[in-house]
Protein backbone atom coordinates (compact mmCIF):
# COMPACT_ATOMS: atom_id res chain seq x y z
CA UNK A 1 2.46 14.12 -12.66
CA UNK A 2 4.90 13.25 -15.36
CA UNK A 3 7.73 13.69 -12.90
CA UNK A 4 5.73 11.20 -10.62
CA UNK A 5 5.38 9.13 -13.47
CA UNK A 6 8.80 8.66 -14.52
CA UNK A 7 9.73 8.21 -10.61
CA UNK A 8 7.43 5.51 -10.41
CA UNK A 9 8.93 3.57 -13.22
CA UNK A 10 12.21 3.82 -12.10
CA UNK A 11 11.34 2.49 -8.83
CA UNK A 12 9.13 -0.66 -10.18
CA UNK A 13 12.04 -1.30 -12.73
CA UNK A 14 14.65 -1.79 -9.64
CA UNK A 15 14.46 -5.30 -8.20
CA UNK A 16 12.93 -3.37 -4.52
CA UNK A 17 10.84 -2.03 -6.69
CA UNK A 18 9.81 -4.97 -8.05
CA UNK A 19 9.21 -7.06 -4.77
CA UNK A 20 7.50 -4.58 -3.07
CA UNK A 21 5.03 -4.43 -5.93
CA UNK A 22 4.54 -8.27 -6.02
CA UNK A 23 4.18 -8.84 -2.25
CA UNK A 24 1.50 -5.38 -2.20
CA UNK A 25 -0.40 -7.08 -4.52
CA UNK A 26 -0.15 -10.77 -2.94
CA UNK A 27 -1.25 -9.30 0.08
CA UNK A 28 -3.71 -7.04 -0.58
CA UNK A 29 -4.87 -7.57 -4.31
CA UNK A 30 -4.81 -10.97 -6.04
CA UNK A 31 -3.95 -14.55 -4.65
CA UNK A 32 -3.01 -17.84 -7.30
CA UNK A 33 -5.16 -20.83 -6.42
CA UNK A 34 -5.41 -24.48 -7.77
CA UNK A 35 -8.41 -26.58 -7.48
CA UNK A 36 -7.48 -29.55 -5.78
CA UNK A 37 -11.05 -31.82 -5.77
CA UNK A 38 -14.12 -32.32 -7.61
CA UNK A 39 -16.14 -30.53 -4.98
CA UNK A 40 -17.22 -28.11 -6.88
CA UNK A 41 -17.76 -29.25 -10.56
CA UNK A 42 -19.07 -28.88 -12.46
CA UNK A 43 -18.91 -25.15 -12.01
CA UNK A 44 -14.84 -25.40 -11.25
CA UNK A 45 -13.17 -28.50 -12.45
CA UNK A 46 -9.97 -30.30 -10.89
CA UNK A 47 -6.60 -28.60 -12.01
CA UNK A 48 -8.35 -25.22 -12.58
CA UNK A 49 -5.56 -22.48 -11.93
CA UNK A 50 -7.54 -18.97 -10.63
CA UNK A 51 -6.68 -15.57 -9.77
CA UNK A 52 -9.03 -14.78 -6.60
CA UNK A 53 -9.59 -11.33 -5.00
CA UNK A 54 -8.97 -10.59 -2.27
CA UNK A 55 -10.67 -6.96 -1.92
CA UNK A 56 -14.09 -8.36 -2.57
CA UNK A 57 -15.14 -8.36 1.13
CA UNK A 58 -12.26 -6.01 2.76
CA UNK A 59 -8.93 -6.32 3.41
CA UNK A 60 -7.19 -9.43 4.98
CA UNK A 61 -4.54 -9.39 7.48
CA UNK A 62 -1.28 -10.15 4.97
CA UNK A 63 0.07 -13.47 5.52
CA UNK A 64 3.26 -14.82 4.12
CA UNK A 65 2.32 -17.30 1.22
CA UNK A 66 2.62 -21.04 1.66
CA UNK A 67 3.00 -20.81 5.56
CA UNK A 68 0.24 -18.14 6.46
CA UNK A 69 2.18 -16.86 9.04
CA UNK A 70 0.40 -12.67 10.04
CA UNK A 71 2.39 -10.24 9.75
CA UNK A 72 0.43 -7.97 11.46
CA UNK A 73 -1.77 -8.67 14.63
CA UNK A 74 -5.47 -9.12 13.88
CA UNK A 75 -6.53 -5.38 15.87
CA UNK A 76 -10.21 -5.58 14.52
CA UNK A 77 -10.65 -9.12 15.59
CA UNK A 78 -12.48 -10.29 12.45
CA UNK A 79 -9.54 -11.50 10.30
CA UNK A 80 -9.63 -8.05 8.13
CA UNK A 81 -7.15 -4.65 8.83
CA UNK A 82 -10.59 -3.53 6.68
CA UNK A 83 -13.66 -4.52 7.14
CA UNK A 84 -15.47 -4.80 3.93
CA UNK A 85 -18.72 -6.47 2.47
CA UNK A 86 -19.87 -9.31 3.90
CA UNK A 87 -20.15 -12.24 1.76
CA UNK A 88 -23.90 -12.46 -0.24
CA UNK A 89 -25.66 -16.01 -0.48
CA UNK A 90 -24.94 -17.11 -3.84
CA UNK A 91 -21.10 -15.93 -4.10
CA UNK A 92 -17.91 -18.60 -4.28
CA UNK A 93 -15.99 -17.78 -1.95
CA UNK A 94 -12.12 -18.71 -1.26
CA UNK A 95 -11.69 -19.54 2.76
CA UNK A 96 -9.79 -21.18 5.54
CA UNK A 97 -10.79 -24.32 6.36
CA UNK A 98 -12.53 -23.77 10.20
CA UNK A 99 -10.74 -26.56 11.00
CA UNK A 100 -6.84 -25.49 10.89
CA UNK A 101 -6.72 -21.99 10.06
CA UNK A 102 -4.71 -22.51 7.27
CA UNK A 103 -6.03 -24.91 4.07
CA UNK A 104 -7.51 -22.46 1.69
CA UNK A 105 -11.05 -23.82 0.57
CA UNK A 106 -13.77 -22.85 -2.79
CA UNK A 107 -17.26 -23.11 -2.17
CA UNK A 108 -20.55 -21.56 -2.53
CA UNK A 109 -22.10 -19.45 0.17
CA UNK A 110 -25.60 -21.15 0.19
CA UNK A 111 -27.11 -19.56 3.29
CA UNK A 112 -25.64 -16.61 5.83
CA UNK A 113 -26.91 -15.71 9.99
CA UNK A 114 -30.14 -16.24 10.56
CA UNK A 115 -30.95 -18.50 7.81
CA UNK A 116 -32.15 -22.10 8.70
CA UNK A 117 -31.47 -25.24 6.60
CA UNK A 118 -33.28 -28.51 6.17
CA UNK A 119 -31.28 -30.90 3.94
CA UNK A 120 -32.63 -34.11 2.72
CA UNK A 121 -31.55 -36.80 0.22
CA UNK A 122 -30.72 -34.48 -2.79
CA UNK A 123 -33.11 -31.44 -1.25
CA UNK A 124 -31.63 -28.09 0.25
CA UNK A 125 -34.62 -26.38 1.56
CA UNK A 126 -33.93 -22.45 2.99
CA UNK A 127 -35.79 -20.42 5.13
CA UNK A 128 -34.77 -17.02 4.55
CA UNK A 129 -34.04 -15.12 7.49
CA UNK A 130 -35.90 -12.47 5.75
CA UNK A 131 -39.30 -14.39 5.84
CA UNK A 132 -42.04 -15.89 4.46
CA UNK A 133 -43.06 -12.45 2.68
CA UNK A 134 -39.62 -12.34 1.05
CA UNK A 135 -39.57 -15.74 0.18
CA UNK A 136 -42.76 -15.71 -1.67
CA UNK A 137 -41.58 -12.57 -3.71
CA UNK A 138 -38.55 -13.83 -4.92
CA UNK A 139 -39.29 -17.55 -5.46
CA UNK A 140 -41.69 -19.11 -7.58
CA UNK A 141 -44.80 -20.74 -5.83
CA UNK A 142 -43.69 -24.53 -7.15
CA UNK A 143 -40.42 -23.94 -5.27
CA UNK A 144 -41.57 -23.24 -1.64
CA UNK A 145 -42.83 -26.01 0.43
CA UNK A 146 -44.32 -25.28 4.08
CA UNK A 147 -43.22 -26.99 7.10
CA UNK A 148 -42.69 -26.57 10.83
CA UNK A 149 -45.25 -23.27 9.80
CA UNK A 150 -42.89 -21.65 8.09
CA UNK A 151 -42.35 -21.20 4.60
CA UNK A 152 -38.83 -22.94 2.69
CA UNK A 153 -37.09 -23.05 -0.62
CA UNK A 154 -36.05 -26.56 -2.28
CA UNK A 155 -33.00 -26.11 -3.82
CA UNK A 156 -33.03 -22.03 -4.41
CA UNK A 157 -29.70 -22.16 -6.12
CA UNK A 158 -29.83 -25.03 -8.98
CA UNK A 159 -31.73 -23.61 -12.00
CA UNK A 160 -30.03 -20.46 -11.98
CA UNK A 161 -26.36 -22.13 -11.73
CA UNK A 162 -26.07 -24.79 -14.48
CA UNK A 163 -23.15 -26.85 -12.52
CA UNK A 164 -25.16 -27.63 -9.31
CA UNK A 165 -25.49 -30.74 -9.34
CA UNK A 166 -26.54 -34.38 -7.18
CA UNK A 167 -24.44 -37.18 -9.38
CA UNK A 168 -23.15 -39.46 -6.21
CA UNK A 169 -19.88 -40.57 -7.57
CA UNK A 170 -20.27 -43.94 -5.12
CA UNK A 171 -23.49 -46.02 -4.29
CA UNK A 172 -24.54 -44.39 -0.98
CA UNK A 173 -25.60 -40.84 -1.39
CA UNK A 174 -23.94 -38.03 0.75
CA UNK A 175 -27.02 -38.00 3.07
CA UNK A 176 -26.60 -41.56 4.24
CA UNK A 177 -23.70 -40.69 5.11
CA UNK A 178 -24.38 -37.49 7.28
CA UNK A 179 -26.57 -39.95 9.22
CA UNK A 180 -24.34 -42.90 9.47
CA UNK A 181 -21.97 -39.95 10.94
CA UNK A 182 -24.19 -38.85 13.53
CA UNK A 183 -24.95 -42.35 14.87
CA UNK A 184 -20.79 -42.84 15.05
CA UNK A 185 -20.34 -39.26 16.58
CA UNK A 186 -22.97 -36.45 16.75
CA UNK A 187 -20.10 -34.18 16.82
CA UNK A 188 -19.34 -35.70 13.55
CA UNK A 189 -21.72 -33.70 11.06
CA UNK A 190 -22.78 -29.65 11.91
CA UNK A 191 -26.62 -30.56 11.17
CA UNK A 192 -28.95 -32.10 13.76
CA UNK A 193 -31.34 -35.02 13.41
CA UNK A 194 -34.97 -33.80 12.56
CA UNK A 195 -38.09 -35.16 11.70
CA UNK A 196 -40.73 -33.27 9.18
CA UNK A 197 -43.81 -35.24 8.58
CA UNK A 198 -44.63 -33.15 5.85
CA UNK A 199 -41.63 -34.70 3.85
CA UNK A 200 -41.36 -38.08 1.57
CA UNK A 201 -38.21 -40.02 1.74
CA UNK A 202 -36.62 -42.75 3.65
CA UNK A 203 -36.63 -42.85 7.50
CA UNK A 204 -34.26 -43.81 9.72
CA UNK A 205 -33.88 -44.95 13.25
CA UNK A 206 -31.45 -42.53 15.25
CA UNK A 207 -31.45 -43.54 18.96
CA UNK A 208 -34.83 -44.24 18.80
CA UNK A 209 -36.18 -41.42 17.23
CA UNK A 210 -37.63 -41.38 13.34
CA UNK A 211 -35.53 -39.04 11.39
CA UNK A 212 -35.79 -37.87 7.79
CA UNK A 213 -33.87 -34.82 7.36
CA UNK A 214 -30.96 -32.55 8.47
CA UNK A 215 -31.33 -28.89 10.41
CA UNK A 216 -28.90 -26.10 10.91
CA UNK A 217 -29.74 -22.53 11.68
CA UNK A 218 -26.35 -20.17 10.56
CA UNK A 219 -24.84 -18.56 13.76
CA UNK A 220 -24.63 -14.83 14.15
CA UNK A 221 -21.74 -13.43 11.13
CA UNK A 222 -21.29 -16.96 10.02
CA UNK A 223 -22.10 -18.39 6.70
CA UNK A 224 -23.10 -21.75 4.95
CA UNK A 225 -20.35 -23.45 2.73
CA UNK A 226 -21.10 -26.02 0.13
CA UNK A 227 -20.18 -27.30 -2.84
CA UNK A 228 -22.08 -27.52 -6.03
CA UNK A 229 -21.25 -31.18 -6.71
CA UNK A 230 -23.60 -31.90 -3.60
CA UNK A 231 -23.27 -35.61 -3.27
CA UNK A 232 -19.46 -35.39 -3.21
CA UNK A 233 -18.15 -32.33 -1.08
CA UNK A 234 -16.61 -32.02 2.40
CA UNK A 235 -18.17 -28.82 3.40
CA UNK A 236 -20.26 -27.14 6.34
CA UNK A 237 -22.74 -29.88 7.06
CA UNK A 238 -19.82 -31.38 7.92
CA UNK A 239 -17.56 -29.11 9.86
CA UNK A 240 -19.67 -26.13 10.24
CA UNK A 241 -20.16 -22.57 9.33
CA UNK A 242 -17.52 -20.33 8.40
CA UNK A 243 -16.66 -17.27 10.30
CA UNK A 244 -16.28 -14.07 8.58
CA UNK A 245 -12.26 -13.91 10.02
CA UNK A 246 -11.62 -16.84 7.79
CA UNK A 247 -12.94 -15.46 4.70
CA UNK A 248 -10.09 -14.76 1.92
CA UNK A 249 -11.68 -13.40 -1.35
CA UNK A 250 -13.83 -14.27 -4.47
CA UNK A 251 -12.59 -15.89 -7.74
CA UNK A 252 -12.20 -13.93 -10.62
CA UNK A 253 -10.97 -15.94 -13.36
CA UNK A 254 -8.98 -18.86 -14.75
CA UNK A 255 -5.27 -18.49 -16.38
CA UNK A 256 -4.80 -21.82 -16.45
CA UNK A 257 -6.69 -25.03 -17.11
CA UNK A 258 -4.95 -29.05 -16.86
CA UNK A 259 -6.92 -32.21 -17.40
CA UNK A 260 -4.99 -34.68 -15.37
CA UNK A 261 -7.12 -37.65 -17.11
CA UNK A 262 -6.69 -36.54 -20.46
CA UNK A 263 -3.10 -35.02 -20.09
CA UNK A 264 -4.30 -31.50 -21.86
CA UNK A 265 -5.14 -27.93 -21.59
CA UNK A 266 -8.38 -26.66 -21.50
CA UNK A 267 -8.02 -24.33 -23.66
CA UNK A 268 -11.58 -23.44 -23.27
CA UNK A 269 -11.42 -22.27 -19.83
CA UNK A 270 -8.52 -20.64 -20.32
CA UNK A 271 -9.29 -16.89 -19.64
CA UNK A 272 -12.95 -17.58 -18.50
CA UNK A 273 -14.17 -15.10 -15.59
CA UNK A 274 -15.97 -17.38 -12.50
CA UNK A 275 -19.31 -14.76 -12.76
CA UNK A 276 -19.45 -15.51 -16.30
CA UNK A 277 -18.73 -19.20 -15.85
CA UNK A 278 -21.08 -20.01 -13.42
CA UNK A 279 -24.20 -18.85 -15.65
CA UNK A 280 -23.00 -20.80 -18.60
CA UNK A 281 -23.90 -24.23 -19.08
CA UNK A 282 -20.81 -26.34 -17.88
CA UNK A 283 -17.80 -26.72 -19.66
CA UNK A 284 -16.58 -30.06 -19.16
């Protein structure tokens, strides 16, 4: 052991050594990423530098950084030389964006296959591919509404993670928008028109048909990205779900923190681990 030991060092000490060590673990171990938008504060703020990992849920196919070029072909067809655990509702998870391949993307897995959505103005309501008997033992009766005879969860997510959050940063709300989307190009948004009588809130015409809410049901290994600054993130009920293949790793925590307004460090978030962070009430 000691003679391993000492042959080890002198190996890791040698510049080979050394770069073989680095690109092992960029590849297969830990990843630098920068948040680049608000979409997810308040839980991750703008100019937060993270370490992700990328074991959480297997083993990608190594890429070279910046140009995400595979150096190896993809023999499993599911993005991973591994396949690992699949990604739980609830987790943030780092991603490609679906639509190039290559933009890396942070957002919360809200729903996974089999799940159905119903979005409304400032509502997420779940059905749980599970079913109504799971729903009611896990949620409390005054968040489950029944529609379509089923039952749903509004907004499963927000009391237990302080930093989801509806604050529209414009006048028009992110819903409007969906809508206004569809009636340009239905192709536009990933949710269809629906209407649920059951629900309160404005209605709108949409080629003749009264609409009040969104619907999505989350294909086979796919899973539902969004943001937890709902009324401002570009996310799945936009461009759709996410594909395990495309699925990079989990954050772990933050080494570095810059306030672009302000010109300082957050010193504060400095050193803070994302499961830890996400509890907490948000640090601003």
């Amino acid at each position: 052991m000691k003679k391993f030991l000492h042959g080890f060092h002198r190996f890791s000490s040698s510049w080979t050594g050394t770069i073989i060590i680095v690109l092992f673990l960029i590849f297969f171990v830990i990843q630098s990423f920068v948040i680049p938008s608000g979409s997810m504060k308040r839980t991750l703020q703008i100019g937060d530098f993270l370490f992700a990992k990328k074991f959480s849920y297997g083993i990608t196919i190594p890429t070279l950084p910046w140009i995400n070029l595979p150096l190896l072909p993809d023999f499993n067809g599911n993005g991973h030389l591994i396949e690992g655990d699949k990604p739980k509702r609830e987790d943030i998870i780092i991603f490609l964006y679906p639509g190039d391949h290559k933009t890396h993307y942070v957002k919360r897995c809200v729903a996974k296959d089999g799940d159905e959505l119903v979005y409304q103005n400032r509502h997420l309501y779940i059905h749980f591919s599970e079913g109504d008997e799971y729903i009611t033992k896990n949620y409390p009766a005054n968040k489950i509404v029944k529609f379509y005879d089923k039952l749903w969860v509004d907004n499963p997510y927000k009391e237990k993670y302080p930093g989801i959050q509806y604050v529209p940063d414009s006048h028009e709300n992110i819903f409007n928008i969906l809508i206004k989307s569809y009636l340009y190009s239905p192709k536009g948004i990933d949710m269809s028109p629906i209407f649920v009588s059951e629900l309160k809130g404005d209605v709108f015409d949409v080629k003749g048909q009264k609409v009040n809410a969104l619907y999505k049901k989350v294909e086979k290994d796919h899973f539902y990205m969004m943001g937890d600054n709902r009324d401002n993130s570009n996310d799945s009920r936009f461009w759709g779900s996410v594909p395990y293949s495309l699925v990079i790793g989990k954050p772990w925590f933050i080494y570095f923190s810059w306030d672009n307004d302000t010109k300082k460090v957050r010193w504060d978030r400095v050193g803070a681990f994302i499961d830890d962070l996400q509890h907490e009430k948000p640090r601003y």
